[in-house]
C-alpha atoms as a PDB file:
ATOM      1  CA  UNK A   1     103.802  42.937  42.144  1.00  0.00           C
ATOM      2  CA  UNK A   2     101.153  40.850  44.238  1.00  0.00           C
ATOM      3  CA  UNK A   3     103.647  38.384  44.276  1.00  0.00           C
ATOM      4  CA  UNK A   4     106.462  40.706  45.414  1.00  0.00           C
ATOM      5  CA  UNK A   5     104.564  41.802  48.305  1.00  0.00           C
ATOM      6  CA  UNK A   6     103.734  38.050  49.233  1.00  0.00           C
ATOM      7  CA  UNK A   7     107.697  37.257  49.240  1.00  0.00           C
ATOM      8  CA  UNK A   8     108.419  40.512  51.133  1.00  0.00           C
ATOM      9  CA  UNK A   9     105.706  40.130  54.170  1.00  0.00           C
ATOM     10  CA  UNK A  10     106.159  36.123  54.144  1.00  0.00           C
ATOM     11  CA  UNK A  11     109.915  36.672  54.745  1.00  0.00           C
ATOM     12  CA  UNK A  12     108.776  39.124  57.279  1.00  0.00           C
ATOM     13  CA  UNK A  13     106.451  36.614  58.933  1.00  0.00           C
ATOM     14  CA  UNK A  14     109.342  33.696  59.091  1.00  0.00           C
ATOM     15  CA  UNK A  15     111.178  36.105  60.503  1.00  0.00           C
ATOM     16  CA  UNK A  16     109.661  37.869  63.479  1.00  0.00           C
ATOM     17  CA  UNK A  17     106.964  35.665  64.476  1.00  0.00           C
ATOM     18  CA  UNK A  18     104.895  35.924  67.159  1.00  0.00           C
ATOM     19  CA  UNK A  19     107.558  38.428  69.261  1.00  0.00           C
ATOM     20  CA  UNK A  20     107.285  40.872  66.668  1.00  0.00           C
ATOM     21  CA  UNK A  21     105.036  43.433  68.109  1.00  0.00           C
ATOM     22  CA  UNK A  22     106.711  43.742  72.083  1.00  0.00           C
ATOM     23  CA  UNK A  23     104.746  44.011  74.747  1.00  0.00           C
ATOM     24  CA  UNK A  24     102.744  47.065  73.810  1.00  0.00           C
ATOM     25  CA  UNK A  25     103.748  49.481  76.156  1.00  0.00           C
ATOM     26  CA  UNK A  26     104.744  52.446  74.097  1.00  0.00           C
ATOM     27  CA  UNK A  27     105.284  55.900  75.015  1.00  0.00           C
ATOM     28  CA  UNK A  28     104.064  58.419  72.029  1.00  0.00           C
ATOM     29  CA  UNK A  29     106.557  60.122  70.372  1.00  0.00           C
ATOM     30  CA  UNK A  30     105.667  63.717  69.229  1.00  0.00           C
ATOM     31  CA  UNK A  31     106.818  65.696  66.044  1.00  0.00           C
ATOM     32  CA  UNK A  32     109.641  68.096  66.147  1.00  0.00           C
ATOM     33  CA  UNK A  33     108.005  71.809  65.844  1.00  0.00           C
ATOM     34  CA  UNK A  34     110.504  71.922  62.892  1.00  0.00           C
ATOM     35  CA  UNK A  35     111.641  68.793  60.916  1.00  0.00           C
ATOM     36  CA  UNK A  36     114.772  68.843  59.350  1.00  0.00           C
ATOM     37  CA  UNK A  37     114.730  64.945  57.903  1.00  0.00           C
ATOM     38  CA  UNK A  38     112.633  65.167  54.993  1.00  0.00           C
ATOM     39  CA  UNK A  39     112.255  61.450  54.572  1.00  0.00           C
ATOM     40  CA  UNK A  40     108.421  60.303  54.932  1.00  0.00           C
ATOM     41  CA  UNK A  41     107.005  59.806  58.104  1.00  0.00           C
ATOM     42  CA  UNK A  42     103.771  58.612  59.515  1.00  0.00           C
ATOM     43  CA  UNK A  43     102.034  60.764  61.874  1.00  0.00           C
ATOM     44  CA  UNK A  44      99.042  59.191  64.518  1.00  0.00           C
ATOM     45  CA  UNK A  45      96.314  61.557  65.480  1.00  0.00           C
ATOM     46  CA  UNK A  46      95.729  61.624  69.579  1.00  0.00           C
ATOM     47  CA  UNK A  47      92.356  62.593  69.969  1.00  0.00           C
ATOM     48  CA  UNK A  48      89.797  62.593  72.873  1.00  0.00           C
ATOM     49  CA  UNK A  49      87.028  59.600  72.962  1.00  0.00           C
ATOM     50  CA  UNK A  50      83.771  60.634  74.229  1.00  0.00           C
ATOM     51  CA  UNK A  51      82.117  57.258  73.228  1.00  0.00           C
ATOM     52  CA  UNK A  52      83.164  53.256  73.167  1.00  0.00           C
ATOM     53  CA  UNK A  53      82.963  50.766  70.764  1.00  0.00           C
ATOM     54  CA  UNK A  54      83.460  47.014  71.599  1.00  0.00           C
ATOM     55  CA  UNK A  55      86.998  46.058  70.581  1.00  0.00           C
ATOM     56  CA  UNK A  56      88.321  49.607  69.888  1.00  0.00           C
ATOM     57  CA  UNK A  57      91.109  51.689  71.897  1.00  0.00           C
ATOM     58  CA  UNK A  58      90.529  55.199  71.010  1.00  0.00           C
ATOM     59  CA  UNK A  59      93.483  56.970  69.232  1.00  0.00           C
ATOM     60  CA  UNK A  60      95.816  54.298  70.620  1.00  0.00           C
ATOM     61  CA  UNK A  61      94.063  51.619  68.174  1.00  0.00           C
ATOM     62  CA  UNK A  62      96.546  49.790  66.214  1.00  0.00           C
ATOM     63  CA  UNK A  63      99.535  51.883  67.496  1.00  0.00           C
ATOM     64  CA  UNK A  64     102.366  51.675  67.251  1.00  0.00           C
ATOM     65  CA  UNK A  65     102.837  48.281  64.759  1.00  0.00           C
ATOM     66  CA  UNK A  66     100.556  49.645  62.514  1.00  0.00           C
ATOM     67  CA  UNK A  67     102.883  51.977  61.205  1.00  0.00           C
ATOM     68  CA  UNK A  68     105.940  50.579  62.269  1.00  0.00           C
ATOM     69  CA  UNK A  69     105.191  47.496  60.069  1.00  0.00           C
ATOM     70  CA  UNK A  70     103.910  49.682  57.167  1.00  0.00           C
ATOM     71  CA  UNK A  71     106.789  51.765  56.799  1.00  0.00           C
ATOM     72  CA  UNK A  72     108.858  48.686  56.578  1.00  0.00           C
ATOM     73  CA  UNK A  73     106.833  47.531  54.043  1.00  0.00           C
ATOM     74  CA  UNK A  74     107.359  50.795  51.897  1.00  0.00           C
ATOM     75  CA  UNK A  75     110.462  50.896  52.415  1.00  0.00           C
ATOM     76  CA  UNK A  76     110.734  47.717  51.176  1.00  0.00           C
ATOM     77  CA  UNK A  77     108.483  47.735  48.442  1.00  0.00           C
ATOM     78  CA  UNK A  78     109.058  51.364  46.504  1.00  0.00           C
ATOM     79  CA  UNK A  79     111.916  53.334  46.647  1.00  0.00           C
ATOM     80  CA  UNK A  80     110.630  55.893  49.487  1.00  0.00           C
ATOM     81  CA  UNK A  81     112.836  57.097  51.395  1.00  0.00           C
ATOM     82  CA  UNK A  82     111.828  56.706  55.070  1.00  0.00           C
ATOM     83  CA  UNK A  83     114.212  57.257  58.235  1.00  0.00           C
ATOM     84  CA  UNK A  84     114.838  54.863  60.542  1.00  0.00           C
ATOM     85  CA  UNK A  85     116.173  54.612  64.216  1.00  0.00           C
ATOM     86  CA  UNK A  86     118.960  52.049  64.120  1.00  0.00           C
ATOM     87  CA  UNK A  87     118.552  49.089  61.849  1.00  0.00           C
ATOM     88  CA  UNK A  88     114.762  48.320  61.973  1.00  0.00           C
ATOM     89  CA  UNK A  89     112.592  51.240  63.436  1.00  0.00           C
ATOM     90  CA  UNK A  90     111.552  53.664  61.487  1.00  0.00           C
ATOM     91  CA  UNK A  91     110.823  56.951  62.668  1.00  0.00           C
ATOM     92  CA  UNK A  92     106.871  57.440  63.189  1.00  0.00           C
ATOM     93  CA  UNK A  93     104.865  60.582  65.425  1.00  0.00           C
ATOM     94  CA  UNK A  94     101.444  60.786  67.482  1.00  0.00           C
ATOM     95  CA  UNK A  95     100.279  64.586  67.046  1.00  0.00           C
ATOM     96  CA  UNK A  96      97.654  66.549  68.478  1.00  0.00           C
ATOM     97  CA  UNK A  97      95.704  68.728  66.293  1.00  0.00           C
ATOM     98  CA  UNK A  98      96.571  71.885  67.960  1.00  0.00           C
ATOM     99  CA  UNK A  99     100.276  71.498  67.878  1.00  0.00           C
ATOM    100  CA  UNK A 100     101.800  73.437  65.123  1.00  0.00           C
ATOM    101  CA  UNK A 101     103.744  70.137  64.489  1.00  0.00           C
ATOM    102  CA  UNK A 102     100.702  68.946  62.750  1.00  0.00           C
ATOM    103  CA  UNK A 103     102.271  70.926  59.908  1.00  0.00           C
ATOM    104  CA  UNK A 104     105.497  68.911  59.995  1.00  0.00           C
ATOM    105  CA  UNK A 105     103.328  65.807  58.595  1.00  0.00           C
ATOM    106  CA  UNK A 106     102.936  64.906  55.408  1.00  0.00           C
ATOM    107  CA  UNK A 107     100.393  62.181  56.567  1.00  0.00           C
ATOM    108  CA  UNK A 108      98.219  61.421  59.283  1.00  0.00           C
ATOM    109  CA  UNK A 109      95.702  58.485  60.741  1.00  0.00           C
ATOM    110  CA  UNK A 110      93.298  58.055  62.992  1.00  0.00           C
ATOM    111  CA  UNK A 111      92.001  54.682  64.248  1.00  0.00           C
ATOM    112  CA  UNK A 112      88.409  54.402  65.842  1.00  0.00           C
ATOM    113  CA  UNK A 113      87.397  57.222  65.100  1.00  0.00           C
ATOM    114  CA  UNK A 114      83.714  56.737  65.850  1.00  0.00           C
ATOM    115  CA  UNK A 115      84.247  57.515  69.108  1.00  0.00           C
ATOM    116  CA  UNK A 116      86.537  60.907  68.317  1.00  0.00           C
ATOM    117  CA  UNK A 117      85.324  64.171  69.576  1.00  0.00           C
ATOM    118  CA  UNK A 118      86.767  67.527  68.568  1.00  0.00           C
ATOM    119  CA  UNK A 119      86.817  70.584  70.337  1.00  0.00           C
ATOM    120  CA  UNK A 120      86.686  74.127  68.273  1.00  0.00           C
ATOM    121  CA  UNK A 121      90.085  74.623  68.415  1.00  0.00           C
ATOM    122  CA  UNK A 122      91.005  70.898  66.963  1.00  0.00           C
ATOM    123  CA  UNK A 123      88.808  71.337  63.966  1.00  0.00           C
ATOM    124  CA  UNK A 124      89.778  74.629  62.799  1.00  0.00           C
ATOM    125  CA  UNK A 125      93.261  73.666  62.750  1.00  0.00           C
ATOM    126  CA  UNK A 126      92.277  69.816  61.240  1.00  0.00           C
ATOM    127  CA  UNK A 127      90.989  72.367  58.434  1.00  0.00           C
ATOM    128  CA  UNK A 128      93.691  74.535  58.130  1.00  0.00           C
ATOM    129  CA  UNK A 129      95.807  71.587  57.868  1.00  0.00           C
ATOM    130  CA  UNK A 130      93.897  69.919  55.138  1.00  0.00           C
ATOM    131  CA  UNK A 131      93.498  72.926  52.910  1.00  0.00           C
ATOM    132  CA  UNK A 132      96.996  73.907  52.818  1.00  0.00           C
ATOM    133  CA  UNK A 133      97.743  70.090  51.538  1.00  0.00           C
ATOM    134  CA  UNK A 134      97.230  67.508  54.640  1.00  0.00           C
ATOM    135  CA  UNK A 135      96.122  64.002  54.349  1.00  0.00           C
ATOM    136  CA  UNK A 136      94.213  61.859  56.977  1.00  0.00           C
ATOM    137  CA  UNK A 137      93.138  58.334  56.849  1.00  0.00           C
ATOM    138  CA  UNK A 138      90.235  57.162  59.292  1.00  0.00           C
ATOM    139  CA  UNK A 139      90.357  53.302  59.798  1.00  0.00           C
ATOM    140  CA  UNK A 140      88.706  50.962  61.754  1.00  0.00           C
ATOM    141  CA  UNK A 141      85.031  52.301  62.690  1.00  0.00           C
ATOM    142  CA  UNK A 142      82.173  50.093  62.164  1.00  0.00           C
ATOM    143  CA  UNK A 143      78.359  50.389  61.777  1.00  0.00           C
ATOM    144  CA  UNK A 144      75.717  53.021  61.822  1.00  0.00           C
ATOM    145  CA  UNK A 145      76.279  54.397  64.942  1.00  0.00           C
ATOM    146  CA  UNK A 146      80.200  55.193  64.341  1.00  0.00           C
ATOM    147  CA  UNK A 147      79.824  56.497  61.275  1.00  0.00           C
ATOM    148  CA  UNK A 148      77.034  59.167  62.423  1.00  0.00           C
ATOM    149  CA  UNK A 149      79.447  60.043  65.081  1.00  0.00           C
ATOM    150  CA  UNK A 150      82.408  60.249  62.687  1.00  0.00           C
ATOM    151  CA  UNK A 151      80.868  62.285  60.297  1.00  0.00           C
ATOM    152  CA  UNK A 152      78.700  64.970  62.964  1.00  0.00           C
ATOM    153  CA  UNK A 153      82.433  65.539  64.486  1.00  0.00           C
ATOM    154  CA  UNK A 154      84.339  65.398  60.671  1.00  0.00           C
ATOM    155  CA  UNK A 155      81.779  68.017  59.599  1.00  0.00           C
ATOM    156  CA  UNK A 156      83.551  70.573  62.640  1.00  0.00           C
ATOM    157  CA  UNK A 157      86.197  70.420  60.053  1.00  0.00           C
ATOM    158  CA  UNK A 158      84.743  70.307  56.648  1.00  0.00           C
ATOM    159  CA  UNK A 159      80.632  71.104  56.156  1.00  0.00           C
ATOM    160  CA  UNK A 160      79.360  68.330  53.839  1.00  0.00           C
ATOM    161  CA  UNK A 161      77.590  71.345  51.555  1.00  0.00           C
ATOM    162  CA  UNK A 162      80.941  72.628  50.618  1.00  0.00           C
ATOM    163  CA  UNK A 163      83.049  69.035  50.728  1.00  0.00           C
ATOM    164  CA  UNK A 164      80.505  66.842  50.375  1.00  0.00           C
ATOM    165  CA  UNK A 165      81.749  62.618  51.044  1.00  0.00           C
ATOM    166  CA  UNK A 166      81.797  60.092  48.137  1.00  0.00           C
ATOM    167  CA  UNK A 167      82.428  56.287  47.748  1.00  0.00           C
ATOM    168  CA  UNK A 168      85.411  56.339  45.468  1.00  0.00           C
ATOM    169  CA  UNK A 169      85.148  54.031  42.538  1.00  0.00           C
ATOM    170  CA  UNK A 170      87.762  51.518  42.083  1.00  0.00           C
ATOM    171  CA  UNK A 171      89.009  52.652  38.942  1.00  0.00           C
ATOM    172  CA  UNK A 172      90.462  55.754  40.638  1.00  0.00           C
ATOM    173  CA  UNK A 173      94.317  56.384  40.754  1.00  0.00           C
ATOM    174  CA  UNK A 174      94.125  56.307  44.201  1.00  0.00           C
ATOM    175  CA  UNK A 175      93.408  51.860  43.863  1.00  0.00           C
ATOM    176  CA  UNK A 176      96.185  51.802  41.010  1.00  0.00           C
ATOM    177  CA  UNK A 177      99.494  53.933  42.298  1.00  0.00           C
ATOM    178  CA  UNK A 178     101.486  50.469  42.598  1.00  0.00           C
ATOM    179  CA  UNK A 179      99.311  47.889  43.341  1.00  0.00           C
ATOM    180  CA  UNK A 180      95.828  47.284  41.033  1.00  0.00           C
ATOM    181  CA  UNK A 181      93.517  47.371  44.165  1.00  0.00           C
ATOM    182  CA  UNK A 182      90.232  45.161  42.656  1.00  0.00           C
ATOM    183  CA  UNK A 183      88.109  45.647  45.897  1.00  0.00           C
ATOM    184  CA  UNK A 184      88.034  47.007  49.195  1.00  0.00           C
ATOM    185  CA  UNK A 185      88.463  44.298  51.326  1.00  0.00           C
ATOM    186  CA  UNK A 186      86.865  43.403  54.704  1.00  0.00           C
ATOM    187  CA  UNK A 187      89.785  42.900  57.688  1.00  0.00           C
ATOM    188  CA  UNK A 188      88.935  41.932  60.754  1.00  0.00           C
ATOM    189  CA  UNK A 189      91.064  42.751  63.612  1.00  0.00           C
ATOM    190  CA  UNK A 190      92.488  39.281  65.140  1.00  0.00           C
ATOM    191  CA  UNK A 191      90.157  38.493  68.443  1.00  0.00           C
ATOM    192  CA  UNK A 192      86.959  38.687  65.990  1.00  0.00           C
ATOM    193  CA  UNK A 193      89.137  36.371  63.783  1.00  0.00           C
ATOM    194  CA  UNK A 194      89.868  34.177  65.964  1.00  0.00           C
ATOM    195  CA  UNK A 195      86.288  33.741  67.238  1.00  0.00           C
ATOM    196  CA  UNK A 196      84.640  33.302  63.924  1.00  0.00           C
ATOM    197  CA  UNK A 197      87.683  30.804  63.022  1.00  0.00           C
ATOM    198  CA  UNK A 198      88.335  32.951  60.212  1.00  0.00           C
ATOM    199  CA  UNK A 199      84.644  32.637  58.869  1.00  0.00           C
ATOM    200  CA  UNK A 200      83.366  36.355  59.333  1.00  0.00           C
ATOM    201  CA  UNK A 201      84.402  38.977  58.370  1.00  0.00           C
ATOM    202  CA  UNK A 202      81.494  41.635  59.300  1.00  0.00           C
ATOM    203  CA  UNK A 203      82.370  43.036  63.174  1.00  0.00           C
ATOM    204  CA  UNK A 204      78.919  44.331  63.672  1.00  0.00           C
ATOM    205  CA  UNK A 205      77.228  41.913  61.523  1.00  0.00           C
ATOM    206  CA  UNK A 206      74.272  43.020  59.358  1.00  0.00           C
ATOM    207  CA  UNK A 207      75.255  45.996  60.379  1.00  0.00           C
ATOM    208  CA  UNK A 208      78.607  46.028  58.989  1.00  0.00           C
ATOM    209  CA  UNK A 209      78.132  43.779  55.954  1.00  0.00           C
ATOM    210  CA  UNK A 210      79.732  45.671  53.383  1.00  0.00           C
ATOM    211  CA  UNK A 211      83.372  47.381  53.326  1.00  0.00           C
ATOM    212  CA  UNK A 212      83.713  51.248  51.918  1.00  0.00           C
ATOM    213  CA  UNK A 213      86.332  53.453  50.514  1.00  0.00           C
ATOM    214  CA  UNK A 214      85.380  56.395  50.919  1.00  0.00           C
ATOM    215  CA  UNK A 215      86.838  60.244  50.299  1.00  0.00           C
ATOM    216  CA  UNK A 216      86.570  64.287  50.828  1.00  0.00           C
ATOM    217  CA  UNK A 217      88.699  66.322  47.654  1.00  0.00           C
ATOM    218  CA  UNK A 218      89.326  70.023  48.021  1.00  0.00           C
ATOM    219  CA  UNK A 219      88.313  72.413  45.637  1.00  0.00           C
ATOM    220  CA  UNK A 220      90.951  71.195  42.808  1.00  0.00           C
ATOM    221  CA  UNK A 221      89.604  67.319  43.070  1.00  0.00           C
ATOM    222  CA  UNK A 222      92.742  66.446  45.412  1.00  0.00           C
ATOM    223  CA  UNK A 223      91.211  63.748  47.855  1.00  0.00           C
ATOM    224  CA  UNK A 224      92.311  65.415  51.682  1.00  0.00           C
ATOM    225  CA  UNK A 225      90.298  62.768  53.898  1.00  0.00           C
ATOM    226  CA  UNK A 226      90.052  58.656  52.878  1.00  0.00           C
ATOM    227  CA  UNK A 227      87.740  57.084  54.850  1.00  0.00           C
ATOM    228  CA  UNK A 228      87.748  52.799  55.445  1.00  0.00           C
ATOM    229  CA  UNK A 229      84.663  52.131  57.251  1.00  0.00           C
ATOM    230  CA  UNK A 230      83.401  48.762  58.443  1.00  0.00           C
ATOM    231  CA  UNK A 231      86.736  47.637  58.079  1.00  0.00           C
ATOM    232  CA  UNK A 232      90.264  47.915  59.939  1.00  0.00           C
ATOM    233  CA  UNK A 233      92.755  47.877  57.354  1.00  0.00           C
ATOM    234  CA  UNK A 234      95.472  48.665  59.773  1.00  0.00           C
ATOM    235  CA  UNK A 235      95.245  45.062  61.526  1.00  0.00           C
ATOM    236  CA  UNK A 236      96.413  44.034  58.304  1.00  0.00           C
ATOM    237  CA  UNK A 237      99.915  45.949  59.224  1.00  0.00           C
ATOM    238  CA  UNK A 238     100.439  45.568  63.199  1.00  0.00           C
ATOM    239  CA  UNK A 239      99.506  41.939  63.554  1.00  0.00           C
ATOM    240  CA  UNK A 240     101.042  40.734  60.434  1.00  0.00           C
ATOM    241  CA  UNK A 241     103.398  38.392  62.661  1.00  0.00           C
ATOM    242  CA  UNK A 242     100.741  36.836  64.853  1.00  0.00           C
ATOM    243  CA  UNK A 243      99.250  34.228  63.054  1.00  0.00           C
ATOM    244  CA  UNK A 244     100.342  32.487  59.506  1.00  0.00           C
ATOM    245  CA  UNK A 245      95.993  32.433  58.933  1.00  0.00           C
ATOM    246  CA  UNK A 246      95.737  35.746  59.678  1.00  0.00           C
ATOM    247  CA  UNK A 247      98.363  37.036  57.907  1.00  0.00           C
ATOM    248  CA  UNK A 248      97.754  35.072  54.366  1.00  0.00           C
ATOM    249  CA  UNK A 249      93.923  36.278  54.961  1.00  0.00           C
ATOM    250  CA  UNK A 250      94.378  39.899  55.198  1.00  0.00           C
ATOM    251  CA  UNK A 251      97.772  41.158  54.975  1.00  0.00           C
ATOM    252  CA  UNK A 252      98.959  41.073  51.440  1.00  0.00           C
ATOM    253  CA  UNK A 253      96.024  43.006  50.586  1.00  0.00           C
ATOM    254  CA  UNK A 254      95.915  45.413  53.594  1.00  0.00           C
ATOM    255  CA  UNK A 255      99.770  46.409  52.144  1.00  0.00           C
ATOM    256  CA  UNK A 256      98.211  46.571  48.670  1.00  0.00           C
ATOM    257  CA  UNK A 257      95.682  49.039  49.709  1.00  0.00           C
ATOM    258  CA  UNK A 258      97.495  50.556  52.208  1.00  0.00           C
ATOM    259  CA  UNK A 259     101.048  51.599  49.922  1.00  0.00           C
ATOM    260  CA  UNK A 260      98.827  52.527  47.236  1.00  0.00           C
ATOM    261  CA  UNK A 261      97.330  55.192  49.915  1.00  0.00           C
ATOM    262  CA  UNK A 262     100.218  56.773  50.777  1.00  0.00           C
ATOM    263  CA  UNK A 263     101.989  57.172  47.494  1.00  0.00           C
ATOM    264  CA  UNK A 264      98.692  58.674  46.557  1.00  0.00           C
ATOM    265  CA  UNK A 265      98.972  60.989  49.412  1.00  0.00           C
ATOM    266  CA  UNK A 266     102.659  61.805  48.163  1.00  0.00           C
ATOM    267  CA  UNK A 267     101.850  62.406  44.777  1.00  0.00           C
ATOM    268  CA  UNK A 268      99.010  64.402  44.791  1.00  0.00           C
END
C-alpha cells in the first residue's frame, strides 16, 4: 500500500509541478445550511487569532491545497466517494463555529491553532458539535507556548477533568485503518525546509524536538479531537508539487497518516 501511495502522489508530482497550487488567492467557500450531496467533504475552521507564531497564518494556514490535494488523494486511494467541481476540484468548506452549517460536516481542521481564541458562543457550539459525533483535527502548532494556548482555549469546549488529553499509542486503529502508520512523523512546512536544506526537522528547536499524536474520546472511547503538535502534517498535502525533496521527504507519509485519519473519523 506504501508503494501505491508512492505511484499515486509521484504521478501527481510529474504531473502538476510547481503550478499546482495557483496563486493563492482564494475566496472561502461556506457550507450549505442543508447539504444534499452526501459524498465526504472537508470542512476548514475560520477562527479569530489573538496571538502570532513565526511562519503561521491563522485559520488560513495551509488552505486551500491542503485539502484540495488530500481529497484527491482519497479519492484516489480508497473507494470514498467525494464530489468534485468539474474534473479535478473537489468540493471542500471553511465554517465558522456558530453557523449551524457546522452540522453539515462530517469533518473539520484547524491549522495554527496556537494562536485560536474562542468566544462563549464558539465553544459551546464546538461542544455541541463534538458530542453529537463531530471530528476536528488541530495541525501545525509548535512548542510550549502554543500548546498552553491551544489547550486554555480547547478546554472552553471540553474541561480536561471530564475529557481529559492522551498521547495515542501507535498500535491504535486510528494508525492502522489503511495504511500501518509506524511513527508520527516530524513535517516541516517548506521555508524551514528549505533553510535547514532538509536537515531539521524541529521548527522551534529544543523546543519542538519531538512530534505527538495526540487525542480527546467521548464518553464511549470514540476519539472527537486528534491533535498533531510540533508538527504540520498538512504541508505534507498542499505543497506536495513544489519540490521533488520535499515531496519524497514528507509526503507519502503525511497521506499515510493523514487517510488513515479520516477513514477513522468515518468509521467511528
Amino acid at each position: 500500500m506504501v508503494a501505491l501511495l508512492l505511484a499515486a502522489a509521484g504521478a501527481a508530482f510529474a504531473q502538476f509541478g510547481s503550478g499546482f497550487r495557483g496563486d493563492g488567492n482564494f475566496a472561502a467557500i461556506r457550507p450549505p445550511a442543508l447539504r444534499t450531496d452526501r459524498a465526504f467533504s472537508f470542512c476548514r475552521l475560520m477562527y479569530t487569532s489573538v496571538r502570532r507564531e513565526p511562519s503561521g497564518g491563522g485559520w488560513r494556514t495551509d488552505y486551500p491545497y491542503g485539502e484540495i490535494n488530500l481529497l484527491i488523494r482519497l479519492s484516489e486511494l480508497t473507494k470514498t466517494p467525494v464530489s468534485f467541481e468539474g474534473a479535478r476540484d473537489p468540493i471542500h468548506y471553511v465554517v465558522r463555529m456558530t453557523d449551524a452549517a457546522l452540522f453539515e460536516c462530517p469533518f473539520t481542521m484547524a491549522s495554527d491553532v496556537g494562536t485560536i481564541g474562542l468566544s462563549p458562543a464558539e465553544a459551546e457550539q464546538l461542544r455541541l458539535y463534538l458530542l453529537k459525533g463531530g471530528f476536528l483535527w488541530a495541525d501545525d502548532f509548535w512548542g510550549t507556548r502554543a500548546w498552553e494556548q491551544w489547550t486554555r482555549e480547547l478546554a472552553k469546549v471540553l474541561p480536561p477533568t471530564e475529557y481529559p488529553i492522551e498521547d495515542v499509542p501507535l498500535g491504535d486503529p486510528i494508525f492502522s485503518g489503511q495504511f500501518v502508520v509506524s511513527r508520527v512523523p516530524q513535517i516541516t512546512n517548506i521555508g524551514f525546509w528549505r533553510r535547514t536544506r532538509g536537515r531539521e526537522t524541529s521548527e522551534r528547536g529544543d523546543d519542538s524536538r519531538e512530534a505527538h499524536f495526540r487525542a480527546i474520546r467521548d464518553d464511549h472511547g470514540r476519539i472527537m479531537v486528534v491533535m498533531t503538535h510540533n508538527t504540520d502534517v498538512a504541508d505534507s498535502w498542499e505543497r506536495e508539487g513544489e519540490d521533488p525533496g520535499f515531496f519524497y521527504q514528507f509526503s507519502p507519509n503525511g497521506y499515510a497518516l493523514g487517510i488513515d485519519v479520516l477513514l477513522h473519523a468515518m468509521t467511528h
